[in-house]
Protein backbone atom coordinates (compact mmCIF):
# COMPACT_ATOMS: atom_id res chain seq x y z
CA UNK A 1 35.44 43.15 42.34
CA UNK A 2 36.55 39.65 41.53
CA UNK A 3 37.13 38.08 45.10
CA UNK A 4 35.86 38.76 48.60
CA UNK A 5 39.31 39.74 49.63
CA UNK A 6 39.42 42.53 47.20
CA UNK A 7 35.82 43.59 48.07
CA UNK A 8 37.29 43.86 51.43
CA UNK A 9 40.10 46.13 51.06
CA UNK A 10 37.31 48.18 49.28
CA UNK A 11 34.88 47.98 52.34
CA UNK A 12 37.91 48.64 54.95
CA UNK A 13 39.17 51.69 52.73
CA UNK A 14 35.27 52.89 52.23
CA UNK A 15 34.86 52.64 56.60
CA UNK A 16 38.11 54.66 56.95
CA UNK A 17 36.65 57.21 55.20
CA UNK A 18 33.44 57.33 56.97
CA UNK A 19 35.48 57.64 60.35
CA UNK A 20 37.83 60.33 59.28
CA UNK A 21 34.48 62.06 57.56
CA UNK A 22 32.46 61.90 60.93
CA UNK A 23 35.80 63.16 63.36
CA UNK A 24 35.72 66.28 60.64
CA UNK A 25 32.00 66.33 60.75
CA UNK A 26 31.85 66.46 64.97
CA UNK A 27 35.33 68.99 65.12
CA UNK A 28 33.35 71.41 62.74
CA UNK A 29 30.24 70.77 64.57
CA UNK A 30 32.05 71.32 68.00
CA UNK A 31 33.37 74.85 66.57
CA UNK A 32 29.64 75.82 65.33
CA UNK A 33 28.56 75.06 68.89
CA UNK A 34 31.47 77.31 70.96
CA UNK A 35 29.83 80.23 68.85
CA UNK A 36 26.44 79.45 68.79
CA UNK A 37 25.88 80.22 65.37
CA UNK A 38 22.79 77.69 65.43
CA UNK A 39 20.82 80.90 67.57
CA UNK A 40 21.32 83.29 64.51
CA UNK A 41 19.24 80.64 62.50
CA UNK A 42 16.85 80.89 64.62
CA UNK A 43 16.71 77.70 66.34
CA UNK A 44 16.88 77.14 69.96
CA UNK A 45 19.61 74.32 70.74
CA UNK A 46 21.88 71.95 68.70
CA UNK A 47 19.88 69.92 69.06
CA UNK A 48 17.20 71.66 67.18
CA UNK A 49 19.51 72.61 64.57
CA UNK A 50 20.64 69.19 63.63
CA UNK A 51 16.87 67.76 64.04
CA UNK A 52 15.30 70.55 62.02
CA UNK A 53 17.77 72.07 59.56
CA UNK A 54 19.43 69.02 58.90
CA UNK A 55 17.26 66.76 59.21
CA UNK A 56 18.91 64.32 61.27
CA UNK A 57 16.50 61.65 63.57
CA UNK A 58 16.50 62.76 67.09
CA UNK A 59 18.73 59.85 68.87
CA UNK A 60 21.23 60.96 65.92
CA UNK A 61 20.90 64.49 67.11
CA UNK A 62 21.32 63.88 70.28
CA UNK A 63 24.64 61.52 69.69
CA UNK A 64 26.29 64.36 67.70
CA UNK A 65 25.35 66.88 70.10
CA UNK A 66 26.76 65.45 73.17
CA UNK A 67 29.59 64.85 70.80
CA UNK A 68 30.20 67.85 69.77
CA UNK A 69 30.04 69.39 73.64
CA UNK A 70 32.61 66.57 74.59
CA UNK A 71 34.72 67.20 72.17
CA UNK A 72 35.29 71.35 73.44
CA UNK A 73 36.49 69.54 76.98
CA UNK A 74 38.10 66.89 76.01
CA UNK A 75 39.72 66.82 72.47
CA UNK A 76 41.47 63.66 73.33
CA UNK A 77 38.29 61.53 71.59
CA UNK A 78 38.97 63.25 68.03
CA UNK A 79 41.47 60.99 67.18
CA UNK A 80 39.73 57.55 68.99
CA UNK A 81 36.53 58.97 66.64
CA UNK A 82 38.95 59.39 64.17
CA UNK A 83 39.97 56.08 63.87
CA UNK A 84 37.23 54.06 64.80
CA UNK A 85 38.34 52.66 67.93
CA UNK A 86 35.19 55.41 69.48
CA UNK A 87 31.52 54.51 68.56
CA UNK A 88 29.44 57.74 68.36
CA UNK A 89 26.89 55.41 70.30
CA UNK A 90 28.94 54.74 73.23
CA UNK A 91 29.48 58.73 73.60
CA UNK A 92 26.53 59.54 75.71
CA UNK A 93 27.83 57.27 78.47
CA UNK A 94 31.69 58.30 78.19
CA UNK A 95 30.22 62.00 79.04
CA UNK A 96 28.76 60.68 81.81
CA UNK A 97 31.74 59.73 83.33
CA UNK A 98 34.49 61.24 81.56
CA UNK A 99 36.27 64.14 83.84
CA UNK A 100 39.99 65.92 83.63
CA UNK A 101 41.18 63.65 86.36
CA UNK A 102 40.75 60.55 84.81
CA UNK A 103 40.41 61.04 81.03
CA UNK A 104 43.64 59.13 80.74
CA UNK A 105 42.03 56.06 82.09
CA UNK A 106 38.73 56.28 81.03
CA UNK A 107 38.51 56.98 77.80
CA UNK A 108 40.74 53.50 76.51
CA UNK A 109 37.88 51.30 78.57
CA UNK A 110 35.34 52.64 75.79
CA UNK A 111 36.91 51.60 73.37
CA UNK A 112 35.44 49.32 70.62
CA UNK A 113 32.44 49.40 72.98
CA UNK A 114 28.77 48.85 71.67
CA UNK A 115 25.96 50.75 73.63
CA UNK A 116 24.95 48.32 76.07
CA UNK A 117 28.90 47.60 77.14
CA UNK A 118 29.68 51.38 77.07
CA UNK A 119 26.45 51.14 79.72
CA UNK A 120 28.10 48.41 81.50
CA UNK A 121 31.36 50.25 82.08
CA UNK A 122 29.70 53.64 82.96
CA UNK A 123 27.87 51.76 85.76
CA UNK A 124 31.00 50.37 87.12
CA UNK A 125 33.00 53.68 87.11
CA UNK A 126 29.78 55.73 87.86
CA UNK A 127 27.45 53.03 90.04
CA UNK A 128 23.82 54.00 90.52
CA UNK A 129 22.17 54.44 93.81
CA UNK A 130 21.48 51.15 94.57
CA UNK A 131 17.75 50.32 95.08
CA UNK A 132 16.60 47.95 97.38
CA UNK A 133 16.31 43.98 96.63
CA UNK A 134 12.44 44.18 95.44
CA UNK A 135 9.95 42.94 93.53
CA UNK A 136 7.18 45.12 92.05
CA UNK A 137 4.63 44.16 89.83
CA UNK A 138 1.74 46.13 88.41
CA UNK A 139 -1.23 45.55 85.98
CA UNK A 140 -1.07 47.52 82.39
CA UNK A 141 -4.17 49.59 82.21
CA UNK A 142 -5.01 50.27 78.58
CA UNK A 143 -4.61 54.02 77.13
CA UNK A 144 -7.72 55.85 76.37
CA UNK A 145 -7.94 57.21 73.00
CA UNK A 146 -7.35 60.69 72.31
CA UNK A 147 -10.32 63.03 72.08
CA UNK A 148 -10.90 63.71 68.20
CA UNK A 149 -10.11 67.08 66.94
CA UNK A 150 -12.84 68.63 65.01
CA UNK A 151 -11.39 71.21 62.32
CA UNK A 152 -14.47 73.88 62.76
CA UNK A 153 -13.33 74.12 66.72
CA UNK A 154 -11.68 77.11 67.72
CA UNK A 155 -8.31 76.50 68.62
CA UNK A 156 -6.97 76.83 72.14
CA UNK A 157 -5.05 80.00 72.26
CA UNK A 158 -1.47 79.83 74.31
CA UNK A 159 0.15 82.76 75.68
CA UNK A 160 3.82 83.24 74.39
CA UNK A 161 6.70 83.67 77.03
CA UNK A 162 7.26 87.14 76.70
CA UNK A 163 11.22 86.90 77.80
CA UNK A 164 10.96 84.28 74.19
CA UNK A 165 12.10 85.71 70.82
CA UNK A 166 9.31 84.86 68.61
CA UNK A 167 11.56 83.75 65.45
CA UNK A 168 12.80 80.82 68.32
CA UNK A 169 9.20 78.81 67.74
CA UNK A 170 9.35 76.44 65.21
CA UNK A 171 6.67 75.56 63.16
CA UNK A 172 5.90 72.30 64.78
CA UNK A 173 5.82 74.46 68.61
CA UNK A 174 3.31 76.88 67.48
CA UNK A 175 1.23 77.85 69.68
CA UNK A 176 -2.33 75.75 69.63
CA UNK A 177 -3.85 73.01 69.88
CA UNK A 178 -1.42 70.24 70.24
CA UNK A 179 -1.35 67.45 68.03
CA UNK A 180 -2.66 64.28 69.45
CA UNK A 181 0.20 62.07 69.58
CA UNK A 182 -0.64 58.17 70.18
CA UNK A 183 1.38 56.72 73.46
CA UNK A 184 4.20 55.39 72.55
CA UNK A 185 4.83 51.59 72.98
CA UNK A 186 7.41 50.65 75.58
CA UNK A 187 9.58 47.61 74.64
CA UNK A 188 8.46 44.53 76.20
CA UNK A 189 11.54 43.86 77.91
CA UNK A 190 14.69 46.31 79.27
CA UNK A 191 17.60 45.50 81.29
CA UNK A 192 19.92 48.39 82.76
CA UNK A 193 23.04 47.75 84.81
CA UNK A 194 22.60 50.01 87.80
CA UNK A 195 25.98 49.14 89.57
CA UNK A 196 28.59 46.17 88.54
CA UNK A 197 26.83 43.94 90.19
CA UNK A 198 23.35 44.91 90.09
CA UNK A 199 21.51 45.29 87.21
CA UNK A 200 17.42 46.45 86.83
CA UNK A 201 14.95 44.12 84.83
CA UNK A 202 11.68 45.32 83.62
CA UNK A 203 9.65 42.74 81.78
CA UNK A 204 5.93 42.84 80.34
CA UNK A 205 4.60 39.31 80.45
CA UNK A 206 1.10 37.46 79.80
CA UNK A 207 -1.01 36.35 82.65
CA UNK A 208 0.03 32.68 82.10
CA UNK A 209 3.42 33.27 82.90
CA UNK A 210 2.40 35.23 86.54
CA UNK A 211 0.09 31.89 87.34
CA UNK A 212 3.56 30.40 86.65
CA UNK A 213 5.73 32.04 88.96
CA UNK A 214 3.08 32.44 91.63
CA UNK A 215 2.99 28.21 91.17
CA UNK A 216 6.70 28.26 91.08
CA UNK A 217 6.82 30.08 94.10
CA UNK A 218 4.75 27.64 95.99
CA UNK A 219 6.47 24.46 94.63
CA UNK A 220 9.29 26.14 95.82
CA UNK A 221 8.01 27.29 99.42
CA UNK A 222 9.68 24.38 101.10
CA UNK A 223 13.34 24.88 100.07
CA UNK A 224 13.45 28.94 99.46
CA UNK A 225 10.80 30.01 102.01
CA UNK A 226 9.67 33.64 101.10
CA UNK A 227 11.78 33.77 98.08
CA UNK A 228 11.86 37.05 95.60
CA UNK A 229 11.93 36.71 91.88
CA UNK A 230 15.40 36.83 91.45
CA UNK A 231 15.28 33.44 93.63
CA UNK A 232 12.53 31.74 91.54
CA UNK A 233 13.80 32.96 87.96
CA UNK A 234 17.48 31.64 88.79
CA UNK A 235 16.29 28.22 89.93
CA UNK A 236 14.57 28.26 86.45
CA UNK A 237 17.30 29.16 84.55
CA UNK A 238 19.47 26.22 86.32
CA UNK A 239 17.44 23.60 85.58
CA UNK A 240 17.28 25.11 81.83
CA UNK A 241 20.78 25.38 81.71
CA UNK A 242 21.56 22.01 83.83
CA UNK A 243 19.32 20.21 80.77
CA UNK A 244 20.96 21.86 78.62
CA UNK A 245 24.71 20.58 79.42
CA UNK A 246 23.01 17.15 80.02
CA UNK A 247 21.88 17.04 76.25
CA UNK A 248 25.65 18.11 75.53
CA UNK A 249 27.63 15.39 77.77
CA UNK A 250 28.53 18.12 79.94
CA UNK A 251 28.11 16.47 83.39
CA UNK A 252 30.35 17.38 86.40
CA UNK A 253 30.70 13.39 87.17
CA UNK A 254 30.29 11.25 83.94
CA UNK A 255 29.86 7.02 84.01
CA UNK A 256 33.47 6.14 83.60
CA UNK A 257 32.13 3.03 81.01
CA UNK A 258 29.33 3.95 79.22
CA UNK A 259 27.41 1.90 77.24
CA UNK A 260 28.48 1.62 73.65
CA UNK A 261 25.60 2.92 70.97
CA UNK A 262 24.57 1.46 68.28
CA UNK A 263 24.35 4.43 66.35
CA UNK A 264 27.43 5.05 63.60
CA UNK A 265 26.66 8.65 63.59
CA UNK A 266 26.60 8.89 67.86
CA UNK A 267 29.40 11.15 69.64
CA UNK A 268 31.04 9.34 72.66
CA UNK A 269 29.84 11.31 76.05
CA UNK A 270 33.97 12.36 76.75
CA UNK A 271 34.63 13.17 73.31
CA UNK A 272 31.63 16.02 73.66
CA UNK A 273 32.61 17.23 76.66
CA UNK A 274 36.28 16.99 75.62
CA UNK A 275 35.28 19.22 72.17
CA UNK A 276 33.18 21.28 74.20
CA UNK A 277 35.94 22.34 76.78
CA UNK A 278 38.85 23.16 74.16
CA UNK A 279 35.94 25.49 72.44
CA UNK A 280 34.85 26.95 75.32
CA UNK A 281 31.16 26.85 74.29
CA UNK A 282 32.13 29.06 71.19
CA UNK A 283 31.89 28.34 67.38
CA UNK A 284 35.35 27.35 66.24
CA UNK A 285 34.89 28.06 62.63
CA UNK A 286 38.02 29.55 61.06
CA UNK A 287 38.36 33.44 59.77
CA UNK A 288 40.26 34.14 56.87
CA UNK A 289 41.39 36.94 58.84
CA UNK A 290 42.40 35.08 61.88
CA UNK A 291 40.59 33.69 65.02
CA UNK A 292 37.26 32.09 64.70
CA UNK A 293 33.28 32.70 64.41
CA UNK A 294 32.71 33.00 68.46
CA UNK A 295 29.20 33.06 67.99
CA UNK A 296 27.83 31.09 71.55
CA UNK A 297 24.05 30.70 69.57
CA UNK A 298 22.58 27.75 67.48
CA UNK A 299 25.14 25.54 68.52
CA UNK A 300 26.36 22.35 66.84
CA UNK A 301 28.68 19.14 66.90
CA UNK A 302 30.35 18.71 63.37
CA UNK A 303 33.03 16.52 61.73
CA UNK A 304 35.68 18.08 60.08
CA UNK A 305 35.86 14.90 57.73
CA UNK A 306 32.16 14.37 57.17
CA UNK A 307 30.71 11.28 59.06
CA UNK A 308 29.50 10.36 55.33
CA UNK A 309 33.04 10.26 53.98
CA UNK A 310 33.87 7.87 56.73
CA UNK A 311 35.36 11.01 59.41
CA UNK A 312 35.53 9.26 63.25
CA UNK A 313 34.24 10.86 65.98
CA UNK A 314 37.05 11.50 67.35
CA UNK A 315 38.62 14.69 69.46
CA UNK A 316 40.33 15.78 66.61
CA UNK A 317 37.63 15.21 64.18
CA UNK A 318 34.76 16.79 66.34
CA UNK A 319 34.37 20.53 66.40
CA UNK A 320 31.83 22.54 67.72
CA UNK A 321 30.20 24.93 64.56
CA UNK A 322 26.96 27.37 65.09
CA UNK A 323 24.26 26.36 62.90
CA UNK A 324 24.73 28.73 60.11
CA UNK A 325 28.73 27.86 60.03
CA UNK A 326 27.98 24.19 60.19
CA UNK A 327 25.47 24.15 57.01
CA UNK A 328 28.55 26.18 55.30
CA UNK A 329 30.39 23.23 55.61
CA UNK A 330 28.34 20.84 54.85
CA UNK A 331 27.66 23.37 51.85
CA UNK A 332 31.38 23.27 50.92
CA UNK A 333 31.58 19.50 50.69
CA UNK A 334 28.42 18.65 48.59
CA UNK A 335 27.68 21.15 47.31
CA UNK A 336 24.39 23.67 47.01
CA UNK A 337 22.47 21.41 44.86
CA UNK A 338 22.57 18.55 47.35
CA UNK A 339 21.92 20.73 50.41
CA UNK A 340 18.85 22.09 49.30
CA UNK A 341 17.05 18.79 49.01
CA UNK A 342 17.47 18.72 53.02
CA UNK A 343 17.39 22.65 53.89
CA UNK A 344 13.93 24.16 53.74
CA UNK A 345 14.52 28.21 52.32
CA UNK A 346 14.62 31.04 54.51
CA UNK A 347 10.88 32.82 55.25
């Protein structure tokens, strides 16, 4: 390939072909399913049959499987599959929502949807029951650890359901001793929307941060008597966020003359906030294909005209750039050689 452009058309034709291979994959799978020809190999589900005979992982399994079923009542999603506007990941929460009556509206709100916003949508069409506004917090006790198995032991026979085909158990279900498995760890942090407005956090922390919020719940006792953890996080997260804007010139009532800085390379308080407004808190760096980075992380000031070539800081010469956009830039302009006397390599 001799340019990125042409590597693209490559990649975009290559992806095409993935989609239309996976819509073919999940329409032949869908057909092997309506007559259960995975039961004359012997294996109990789909399911098994995809995580056994073909080795797939079992969250892949379980995607194509609940594919494959969705696909037999509603063959609209073959062509959205098809061409890529359906993720296979969002499919779990379409079926849980997805009925006759409404496919027509439905189905378009999943589209281009990652997991978590194919969760988000599912939960406003489909709300959870609500649980009441509480707080619960428990202590991890630790997991004792297994009983060794000792090979000379006789194993524990188990009695086989006799309404169950023997040629059904697969070698891993034999029946024995099971196989000590260790627990598996939880993620430290989850967050589930339960309704559209409500959404569930479950967090593991360390001991020093419950001495903190049973401290921040006293400093605040005075002003948010009997407050929850909602209460106490948010007023957290406002003063983080109201530093925040204060760092970026982003006050609600600014000094109308500030004080002029000595600084050559300082940014004028209204030119920040004026940047900061037309970007809307989002990197502005152009696309070759059109619109801009977006990214809202790692967020930075930069002159289109370097301040080192003698570029104002002006509205027009200010742009906001996320770190890894803005060290393009500078990249661009002086070159790799020059940059890496100032940018310490990746670890």
């Amino acid at each position: 390939m001799t340019n990125a452009r042409e590597f693209t058309a490559r990649l975009a034709d290559l992806l095409r072909r993935e989609h239309h291979a996976m819509a073919d994959f999940l329409l032949a799978l869908a057909d092997f399913d309506r007559q259960r020809l995975w039961a004359s190999l012997g294996h109990a589900s789909l399911f098994y049959f995809l995580h056994r005979e073909l080795g797939l992982s079992a969250g892949a399994a379980h995607y194509r499987k609940t594919a494959a079923s969705l696909i037999q009542r509603f063959p609209e999603i073959v062509e959205p599959l098809r061409d890529g506007r359906l993720c296979i990941t969002s499919i779990v929460e379409l079926g849980k929502v997805l009925t006759p009556e409404n496919v027509g509206e439905v189905l378009p709100r999943f589209f281009h949807a990652s997991k978590r916003e194919a969760k988000v949508v599912s939960a406003e069409i489909k709300p959870m029951a609500a649980a009441p506004h509480r707080t619960v917090v428990t202590a991890l006790t630790p997991v004792p650890s297994p009983e060794p198995f000792h090979p000379d032991e006789t194993p524990i026979a188990a009695a086989t359901p006799s309404d169950t085909p023997a040629h059904l158990f697969q070698p891993d279900e034999t029946p024995g001793r099971a196989a000590s498995a260790p627990a598996p760890c939880a993620p430290r942090s989850t967050v589930e929307p339960m309704t559209a407005d409500l959404w569930r956090l479950h967090a593991t922390v360390s001991r020093r941060f419950r001495e903190k919020l049973e401290a921040a719940r006293a400093a605040l006792s005075h002003s948010h008597p009997g407050a929850e953890l909602e209460e106490i996080l948010e007023a957290g997260l406002d003063l983080v966020l109201d530093a925040y804007a204060k760092r970026k010139g982003l006050v609600e009532k600014p000094r109308k003359t500030p004080p002029p800085s000595a600084d050559p390379d300082h940014i004028p308080a209204h030119v920040k906030r004026a940047v900061w407004k037309r970007a809307g808190g989002r990197c502005e760096f152009p696309l070759e294909s059109g619109g801009i980075c977006g990214s809202t992380t790692r967020l930075e000031l930069d002159h289109v005209r370097p301040r080192a070539l003698g570029g104002p800081s002006t509205f027009e010469n200010v742009r906001v750039l996320c770190k890894a956009h803005n060290l393009h830039a500078a990249r661009v302009v002086f070159g790799d050689a020059w940059m890496d006397r100032f940018v310490r390599p990746a670890t």
